[in-house]
N, C-alpha and C. Protein backbone atom coordinates (compact mmCIF):
# COMPACT_ATOMS: atom_id res chain seq x y z
N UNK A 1 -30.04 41.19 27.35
CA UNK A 1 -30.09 40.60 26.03
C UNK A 1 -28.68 40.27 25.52
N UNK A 2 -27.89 41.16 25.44
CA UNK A 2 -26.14 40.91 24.88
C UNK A 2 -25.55 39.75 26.06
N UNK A 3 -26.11 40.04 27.34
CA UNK A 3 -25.71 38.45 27.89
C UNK A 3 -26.06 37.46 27.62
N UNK A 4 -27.34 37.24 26.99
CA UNK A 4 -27.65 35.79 26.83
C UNK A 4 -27.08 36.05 25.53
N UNK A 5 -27.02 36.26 24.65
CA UNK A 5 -26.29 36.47 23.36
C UNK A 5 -25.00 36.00 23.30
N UNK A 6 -24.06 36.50 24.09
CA UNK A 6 -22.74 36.00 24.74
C UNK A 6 -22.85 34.98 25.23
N UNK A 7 -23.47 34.36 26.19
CA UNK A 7 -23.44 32.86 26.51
C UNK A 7 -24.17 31.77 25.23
N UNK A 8 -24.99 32.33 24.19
CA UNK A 8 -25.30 31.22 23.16
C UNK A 8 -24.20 31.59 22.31
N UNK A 9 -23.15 32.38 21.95
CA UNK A 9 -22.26 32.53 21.32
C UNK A 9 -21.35 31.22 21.82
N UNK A 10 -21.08 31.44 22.65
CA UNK A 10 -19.79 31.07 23.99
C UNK A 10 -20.58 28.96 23.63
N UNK A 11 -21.40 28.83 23.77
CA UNK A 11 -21.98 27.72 23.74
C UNK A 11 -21.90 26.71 22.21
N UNK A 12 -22.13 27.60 21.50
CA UNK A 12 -22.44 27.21 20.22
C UNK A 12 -21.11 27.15 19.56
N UNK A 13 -19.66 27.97 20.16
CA UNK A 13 -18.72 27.97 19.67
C UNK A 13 -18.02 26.80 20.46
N UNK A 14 -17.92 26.33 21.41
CA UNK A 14 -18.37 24.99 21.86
C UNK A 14 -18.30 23.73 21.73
N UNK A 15 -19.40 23.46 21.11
CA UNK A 15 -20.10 22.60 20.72
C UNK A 15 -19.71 22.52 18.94
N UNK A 16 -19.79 23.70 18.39
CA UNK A 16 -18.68 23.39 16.68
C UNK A 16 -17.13 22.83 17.35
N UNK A 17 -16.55 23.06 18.91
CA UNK A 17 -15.13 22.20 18.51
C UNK A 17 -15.53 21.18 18.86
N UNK A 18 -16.27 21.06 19.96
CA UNK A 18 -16.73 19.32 20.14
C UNK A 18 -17.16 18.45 18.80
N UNK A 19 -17.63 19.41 18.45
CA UNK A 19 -17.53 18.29 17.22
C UNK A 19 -17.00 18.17 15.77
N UNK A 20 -15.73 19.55 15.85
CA UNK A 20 -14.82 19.36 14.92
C UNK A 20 -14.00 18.18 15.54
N UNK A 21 -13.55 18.55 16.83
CA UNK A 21 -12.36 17.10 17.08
C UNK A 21 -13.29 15.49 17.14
N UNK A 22 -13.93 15.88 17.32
CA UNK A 22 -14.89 14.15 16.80
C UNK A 22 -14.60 13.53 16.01
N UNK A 23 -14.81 14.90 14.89
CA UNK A 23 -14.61 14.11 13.18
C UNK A 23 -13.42 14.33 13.21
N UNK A 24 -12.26 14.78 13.83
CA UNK A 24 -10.91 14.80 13.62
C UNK A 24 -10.54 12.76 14.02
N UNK A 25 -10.69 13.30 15.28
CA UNK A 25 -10.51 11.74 16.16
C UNK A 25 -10.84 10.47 15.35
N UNK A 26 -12.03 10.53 14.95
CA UNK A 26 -13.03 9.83 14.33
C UNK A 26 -12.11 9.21 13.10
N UNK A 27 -11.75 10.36 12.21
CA UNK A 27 -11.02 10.19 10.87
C UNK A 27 -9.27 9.53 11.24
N UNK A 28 -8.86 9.86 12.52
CA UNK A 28 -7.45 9.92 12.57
C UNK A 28 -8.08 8.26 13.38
N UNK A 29 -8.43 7.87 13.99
CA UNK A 29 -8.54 6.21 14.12
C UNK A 29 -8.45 5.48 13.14
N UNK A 30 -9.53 5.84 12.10
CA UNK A 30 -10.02 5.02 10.81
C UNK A 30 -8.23 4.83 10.18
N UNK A 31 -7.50 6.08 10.02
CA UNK A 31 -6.38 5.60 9.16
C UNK A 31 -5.50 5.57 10.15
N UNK A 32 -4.94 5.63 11.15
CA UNK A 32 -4.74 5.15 12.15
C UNK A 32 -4.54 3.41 12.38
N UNK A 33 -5.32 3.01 11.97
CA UNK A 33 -5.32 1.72 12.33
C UNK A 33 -4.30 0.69 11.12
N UNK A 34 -3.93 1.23 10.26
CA UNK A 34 -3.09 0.46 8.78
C UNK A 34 -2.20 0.12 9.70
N UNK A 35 -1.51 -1.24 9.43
CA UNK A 35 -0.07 -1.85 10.03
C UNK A 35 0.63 -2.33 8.88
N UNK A 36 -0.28 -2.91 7.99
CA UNK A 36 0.65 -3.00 6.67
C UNK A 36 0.13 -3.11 5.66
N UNK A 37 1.30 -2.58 4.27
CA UNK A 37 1.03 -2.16 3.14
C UNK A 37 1.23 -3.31 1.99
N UNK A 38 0.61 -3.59 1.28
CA UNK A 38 0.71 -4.89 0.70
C UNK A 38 1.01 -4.56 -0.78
N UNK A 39 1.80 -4.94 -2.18
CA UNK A 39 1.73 -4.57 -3.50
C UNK A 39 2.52 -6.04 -3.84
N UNK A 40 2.09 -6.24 -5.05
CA UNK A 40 2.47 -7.70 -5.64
C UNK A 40 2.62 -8.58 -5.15
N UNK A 41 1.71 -9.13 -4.15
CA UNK A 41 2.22 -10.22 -3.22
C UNK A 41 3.00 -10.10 -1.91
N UNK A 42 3.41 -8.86 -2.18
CA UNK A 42 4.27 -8.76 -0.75
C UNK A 42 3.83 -7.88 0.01
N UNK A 43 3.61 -7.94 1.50
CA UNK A 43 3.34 -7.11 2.23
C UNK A 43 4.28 -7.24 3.47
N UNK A 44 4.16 -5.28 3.90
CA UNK A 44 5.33 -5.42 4.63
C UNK A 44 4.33 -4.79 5.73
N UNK A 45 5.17 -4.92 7.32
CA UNK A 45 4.90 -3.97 8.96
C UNK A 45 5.13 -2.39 8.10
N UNK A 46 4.28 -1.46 8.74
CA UNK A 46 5.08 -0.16 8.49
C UNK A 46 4.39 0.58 9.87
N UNK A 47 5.34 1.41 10.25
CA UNK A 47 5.08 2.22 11.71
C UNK A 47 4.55 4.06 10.69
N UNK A 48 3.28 3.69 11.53
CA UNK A 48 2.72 5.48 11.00
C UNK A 48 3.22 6.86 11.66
N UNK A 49 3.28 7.69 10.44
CA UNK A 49 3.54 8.97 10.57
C UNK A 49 1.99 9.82 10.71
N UNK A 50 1.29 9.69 11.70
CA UNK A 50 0.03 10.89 11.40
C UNK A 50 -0.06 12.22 11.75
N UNK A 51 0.55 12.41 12.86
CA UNK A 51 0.12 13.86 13.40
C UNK A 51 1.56 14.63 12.34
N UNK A 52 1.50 15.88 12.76
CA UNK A 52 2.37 17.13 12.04
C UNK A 52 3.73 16.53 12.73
N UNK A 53 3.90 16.42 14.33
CA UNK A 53 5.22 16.07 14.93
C UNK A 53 5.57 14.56 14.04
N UNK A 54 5.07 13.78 14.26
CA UNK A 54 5.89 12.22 13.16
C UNK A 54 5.41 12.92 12.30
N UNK A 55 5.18 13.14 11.16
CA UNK A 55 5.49 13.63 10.07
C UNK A 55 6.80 14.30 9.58
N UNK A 56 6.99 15.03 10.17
CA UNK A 56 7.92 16.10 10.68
C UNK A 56 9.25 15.33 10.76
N UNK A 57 9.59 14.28 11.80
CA UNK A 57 10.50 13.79 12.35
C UNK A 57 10.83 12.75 11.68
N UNK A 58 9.62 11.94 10.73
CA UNK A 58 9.74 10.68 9.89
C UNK A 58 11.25 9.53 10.68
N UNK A 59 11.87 9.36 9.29
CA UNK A 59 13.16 8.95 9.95
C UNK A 59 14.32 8.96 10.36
N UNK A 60 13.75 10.58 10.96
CA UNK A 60 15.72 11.52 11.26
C UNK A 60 16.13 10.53 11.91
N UNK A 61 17.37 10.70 12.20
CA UNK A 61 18.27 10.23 13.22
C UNK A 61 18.57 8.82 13.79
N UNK A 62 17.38 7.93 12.98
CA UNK A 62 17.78 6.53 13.06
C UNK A 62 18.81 5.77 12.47
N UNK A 63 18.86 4.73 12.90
CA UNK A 63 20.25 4.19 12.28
C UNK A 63 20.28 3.48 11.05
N UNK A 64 19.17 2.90 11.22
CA UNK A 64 18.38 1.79 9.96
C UNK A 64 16.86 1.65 9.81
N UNK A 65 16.38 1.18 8.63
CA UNK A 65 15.22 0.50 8.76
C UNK A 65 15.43 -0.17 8.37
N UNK A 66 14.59 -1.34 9.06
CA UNK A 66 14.49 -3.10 8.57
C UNK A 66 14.43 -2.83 7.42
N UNK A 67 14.58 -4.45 6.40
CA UNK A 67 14.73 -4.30 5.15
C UNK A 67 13.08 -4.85 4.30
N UNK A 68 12.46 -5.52 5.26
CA UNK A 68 11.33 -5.91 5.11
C UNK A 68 10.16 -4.79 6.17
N UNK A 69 10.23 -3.54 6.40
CA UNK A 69 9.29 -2.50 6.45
C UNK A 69 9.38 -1.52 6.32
N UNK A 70 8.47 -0.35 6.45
CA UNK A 70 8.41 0.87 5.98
C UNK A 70 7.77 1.58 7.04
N UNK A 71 7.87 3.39 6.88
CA UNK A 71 7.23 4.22 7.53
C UNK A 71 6.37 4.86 6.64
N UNK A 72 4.55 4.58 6.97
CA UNK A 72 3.79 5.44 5.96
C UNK A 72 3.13 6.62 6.81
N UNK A 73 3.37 7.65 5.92
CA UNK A 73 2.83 8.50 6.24
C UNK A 73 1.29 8.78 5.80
N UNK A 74 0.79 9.67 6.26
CA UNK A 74 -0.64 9.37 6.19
C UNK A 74 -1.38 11.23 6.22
N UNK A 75 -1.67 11.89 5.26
CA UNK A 75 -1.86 13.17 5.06
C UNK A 75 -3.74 13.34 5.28
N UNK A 76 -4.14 14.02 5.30
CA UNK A 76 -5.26 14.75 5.49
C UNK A 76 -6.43 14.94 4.37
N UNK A 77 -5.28 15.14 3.15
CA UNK A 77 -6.08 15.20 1.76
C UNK A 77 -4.96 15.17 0.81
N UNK A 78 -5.33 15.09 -0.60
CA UNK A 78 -3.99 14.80 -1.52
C UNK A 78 -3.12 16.50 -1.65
N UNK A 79 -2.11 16.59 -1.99
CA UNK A 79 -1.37 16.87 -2.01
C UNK A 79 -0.40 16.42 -3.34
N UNK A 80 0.61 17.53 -3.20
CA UNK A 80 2.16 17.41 -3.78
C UNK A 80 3.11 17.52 -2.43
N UNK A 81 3.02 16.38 -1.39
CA UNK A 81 4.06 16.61 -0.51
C UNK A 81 5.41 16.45 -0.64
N UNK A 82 6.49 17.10 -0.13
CA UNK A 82 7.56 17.17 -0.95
C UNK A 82 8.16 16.63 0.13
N UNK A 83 9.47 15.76 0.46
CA UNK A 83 10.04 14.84 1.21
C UNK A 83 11.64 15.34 0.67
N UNK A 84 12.52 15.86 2.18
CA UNK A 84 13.83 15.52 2.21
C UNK A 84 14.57 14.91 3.26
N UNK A 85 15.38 14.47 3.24
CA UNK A 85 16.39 13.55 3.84
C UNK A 85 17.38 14.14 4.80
N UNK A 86 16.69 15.47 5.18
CA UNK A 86 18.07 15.98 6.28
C UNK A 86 17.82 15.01 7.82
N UNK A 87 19.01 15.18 7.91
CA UNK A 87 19.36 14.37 9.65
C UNK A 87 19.31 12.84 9.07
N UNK A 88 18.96 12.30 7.65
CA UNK A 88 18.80 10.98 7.85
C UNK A 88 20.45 10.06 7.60
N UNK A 89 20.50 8.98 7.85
CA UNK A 89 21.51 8.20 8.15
C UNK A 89 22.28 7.08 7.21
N UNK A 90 20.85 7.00 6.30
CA UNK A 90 20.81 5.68 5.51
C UNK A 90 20.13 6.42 3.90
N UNK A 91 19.82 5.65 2.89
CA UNK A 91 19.36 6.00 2.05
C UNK A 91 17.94 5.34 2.19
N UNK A 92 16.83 6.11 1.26
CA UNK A 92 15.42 5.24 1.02
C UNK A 92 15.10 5.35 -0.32
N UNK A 93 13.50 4.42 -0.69
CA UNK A 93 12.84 4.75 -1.82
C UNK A 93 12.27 5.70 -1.05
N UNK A 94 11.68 6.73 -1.86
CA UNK A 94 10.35 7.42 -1.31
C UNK A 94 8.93 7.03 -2.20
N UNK A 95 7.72 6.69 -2.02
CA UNK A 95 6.98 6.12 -2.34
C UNK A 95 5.65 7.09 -2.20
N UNK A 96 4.99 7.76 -3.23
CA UNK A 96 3.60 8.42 -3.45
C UNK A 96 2.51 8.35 -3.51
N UNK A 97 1.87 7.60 -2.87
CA UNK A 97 0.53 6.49 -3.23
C UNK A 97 -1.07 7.49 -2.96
N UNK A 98 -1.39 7.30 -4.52
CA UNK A 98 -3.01 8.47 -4.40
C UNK A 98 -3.74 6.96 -4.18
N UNK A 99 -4.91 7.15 -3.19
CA UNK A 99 -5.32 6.13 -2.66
C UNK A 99 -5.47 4.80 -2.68
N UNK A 100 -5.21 4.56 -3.72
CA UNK A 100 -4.62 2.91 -4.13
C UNK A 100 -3.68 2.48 -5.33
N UNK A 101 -3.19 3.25 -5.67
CA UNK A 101 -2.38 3.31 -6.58
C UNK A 101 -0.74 4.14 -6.57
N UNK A 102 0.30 3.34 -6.79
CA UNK A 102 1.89 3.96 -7.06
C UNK A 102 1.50 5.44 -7.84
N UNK A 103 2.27 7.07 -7.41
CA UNK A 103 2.09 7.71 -8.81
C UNK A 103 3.25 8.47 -8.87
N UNK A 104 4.17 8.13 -7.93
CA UNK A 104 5.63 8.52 -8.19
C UNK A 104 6.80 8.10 -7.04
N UNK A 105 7.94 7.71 -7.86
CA UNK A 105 8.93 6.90 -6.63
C UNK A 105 10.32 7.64 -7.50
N UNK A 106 10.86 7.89 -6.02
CA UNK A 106 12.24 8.18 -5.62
C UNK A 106 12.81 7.24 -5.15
N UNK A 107 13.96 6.68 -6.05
CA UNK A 107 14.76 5.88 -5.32
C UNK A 107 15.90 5.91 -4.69
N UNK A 108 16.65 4.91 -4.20
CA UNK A 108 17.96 5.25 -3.73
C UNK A 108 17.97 6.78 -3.81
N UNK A 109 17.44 7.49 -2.28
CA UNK A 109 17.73 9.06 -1.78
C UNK A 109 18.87 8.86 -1.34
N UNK A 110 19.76 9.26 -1.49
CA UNK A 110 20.96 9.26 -0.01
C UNK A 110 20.12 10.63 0.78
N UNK A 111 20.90 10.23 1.92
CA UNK A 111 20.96 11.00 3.12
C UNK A 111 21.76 12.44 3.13
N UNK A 112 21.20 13.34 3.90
CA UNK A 112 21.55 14.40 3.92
C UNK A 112 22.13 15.20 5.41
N UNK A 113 23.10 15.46 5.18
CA UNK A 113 23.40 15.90 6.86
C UNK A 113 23.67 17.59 6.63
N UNK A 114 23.41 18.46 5.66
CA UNK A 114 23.89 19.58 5.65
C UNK A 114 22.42 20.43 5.78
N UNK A 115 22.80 22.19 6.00
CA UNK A 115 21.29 22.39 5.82
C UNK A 115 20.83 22.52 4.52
N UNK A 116 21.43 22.50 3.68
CA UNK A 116 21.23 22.36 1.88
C UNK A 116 20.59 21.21 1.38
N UNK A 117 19.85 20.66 2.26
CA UNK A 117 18.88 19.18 1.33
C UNK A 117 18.02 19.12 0.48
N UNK A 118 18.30 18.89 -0.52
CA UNK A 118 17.21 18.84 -1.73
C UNK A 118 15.58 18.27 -1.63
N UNK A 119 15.07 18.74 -1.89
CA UNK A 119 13.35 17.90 -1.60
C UNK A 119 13.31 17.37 -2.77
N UNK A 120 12.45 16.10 -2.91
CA UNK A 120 12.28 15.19 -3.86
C UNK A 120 10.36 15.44 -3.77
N UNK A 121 9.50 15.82 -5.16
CA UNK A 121 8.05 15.84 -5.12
C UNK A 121 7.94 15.42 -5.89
N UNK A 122 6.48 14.65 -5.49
CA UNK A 122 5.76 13.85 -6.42
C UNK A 122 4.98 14.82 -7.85
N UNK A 123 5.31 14.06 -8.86
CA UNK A 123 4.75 15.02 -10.71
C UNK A 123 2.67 14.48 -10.08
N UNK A 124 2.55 14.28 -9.48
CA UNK A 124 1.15 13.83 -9.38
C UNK A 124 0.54 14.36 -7.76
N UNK A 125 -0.66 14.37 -7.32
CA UNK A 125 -1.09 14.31 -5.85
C UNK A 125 -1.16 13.18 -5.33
N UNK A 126 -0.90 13.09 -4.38
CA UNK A 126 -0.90 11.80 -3.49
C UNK A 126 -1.87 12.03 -1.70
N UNK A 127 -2.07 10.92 -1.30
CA UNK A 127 -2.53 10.99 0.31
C UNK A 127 -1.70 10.53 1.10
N UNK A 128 -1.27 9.91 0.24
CA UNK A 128 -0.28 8.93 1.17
C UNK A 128 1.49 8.74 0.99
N UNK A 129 2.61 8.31 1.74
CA UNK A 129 4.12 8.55 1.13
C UNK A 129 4.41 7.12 1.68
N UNK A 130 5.16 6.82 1.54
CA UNK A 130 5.95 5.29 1.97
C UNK A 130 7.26 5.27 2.00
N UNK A 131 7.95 5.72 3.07
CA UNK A 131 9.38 5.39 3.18
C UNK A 131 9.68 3.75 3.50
N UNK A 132 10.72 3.29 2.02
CA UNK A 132 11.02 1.81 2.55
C UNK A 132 12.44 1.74 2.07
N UNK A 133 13.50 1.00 2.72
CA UNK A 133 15.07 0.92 2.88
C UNK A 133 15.24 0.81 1.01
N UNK A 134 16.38 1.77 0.69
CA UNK A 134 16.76 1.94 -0.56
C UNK A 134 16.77 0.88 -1.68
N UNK A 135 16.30 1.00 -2.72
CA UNK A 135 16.28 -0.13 -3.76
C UNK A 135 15.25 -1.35 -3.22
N UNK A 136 14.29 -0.68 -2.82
CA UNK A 136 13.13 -1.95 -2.23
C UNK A 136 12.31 -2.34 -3.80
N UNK A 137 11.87 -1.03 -3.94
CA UNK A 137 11.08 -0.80 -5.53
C UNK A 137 11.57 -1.55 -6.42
N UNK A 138 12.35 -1.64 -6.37
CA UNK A 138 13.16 -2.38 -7.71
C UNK A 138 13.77 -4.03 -7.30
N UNK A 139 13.50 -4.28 -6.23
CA UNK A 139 13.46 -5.83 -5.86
C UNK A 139 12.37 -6.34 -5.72
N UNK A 140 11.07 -5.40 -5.49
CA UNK A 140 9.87 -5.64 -5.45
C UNK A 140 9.29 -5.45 -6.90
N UNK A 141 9.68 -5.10 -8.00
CA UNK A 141 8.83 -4.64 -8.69
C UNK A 141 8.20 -3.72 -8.96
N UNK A 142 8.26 -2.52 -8.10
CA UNK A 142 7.36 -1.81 -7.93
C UNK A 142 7.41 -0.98 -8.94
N UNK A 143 6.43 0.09 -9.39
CA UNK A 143 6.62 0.85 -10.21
C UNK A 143 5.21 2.04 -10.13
N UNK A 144 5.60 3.29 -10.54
CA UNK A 144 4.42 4.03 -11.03
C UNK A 144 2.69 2.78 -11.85
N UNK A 145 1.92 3.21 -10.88
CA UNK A 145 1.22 2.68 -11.40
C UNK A 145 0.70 1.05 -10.55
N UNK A 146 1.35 0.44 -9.73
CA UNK A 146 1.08 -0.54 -9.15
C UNK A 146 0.09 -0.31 -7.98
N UNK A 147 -0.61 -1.40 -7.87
CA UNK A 147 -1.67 -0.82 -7.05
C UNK A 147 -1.19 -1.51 -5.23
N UNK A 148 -1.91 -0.46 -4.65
CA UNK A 148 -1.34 -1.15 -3.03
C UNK A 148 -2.51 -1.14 -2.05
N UNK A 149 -2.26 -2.00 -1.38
CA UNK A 149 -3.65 -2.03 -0.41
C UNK A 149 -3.33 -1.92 1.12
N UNK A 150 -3.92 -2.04 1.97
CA UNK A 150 -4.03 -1.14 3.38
C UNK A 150 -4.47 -2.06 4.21
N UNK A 151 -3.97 -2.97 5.30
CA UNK A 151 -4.34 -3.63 6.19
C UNK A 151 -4.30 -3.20 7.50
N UNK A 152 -5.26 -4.27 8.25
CA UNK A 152 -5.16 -3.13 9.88
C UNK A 152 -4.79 -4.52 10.61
């Protein structure tokens, strides 16, 4: 009896990951697939951050980003994610977006090379972040409150 017990345990535990990573997979395609972010007319390329490692790594150690794209990151559920600038090279906006809407921007970050880097968080929850080359927001218009949309 405790053997077959153990093998429908063993089975059934299983079959819940088969089909937790389903709906993982499943969900990480769907947003997965954005290439660019569009607000007032303008839309830019942006290269995604999804798993924990790009997240993590965003845009250490590069030299630049184009001036016409961005890196969006892409979270799990909303949040207050908090964003700093160590290892980075260049300055950015940082950009907060709760699912279709601006709800807090950092601009002109400089870069941070010490281990003392300040984190910059959003006053609101967000799903989503948008790193784009410093003073974009403010040539674009952008502001708390502008709405943005999601292309694949």
């Amino acid at each position: 009896m405790r053997k077959n017990f153990f093998i429908l345990l063993v089975v059934l535990l299983f079959l819940s990951l088969l089909s937790f990573m389903n709906f993982f997979n499943k969900n990480k395609k769907e947003t997965a697939n954005f290439s660019r972010v569009c607000f007032n007319k303008t839309c830019i390329p942006v290269e995604l951050a999804v798993t924990n490692s790009e997240r993590e790594r965003g845009l250490m150690y590069r030299d630049f980003l184009a001036d016409d794209a961005g890196m969006l990151f892409i979270f799990n559920g909303k949040g207050t994610y908090p964003f700093w600038m160590k290892n980075m090279k260049f300055p950015i906006d940082i950009i907060w977006i709760n699912d279709d809407a601006i709800v807090h921007i950092e601009r002109d970050v400089p870069p941070c090379a010490s281990e003392q880097c300040l984190s910059y968080w959003p006053e609101e929850e967000a799903n989503y972040v948008l790193e784009v080359p410093a003073n974009f927001t403010l040539k674009t218009g952008l502001e708390v409150g502008s709405k943005v949309e999601f292309y694949k």
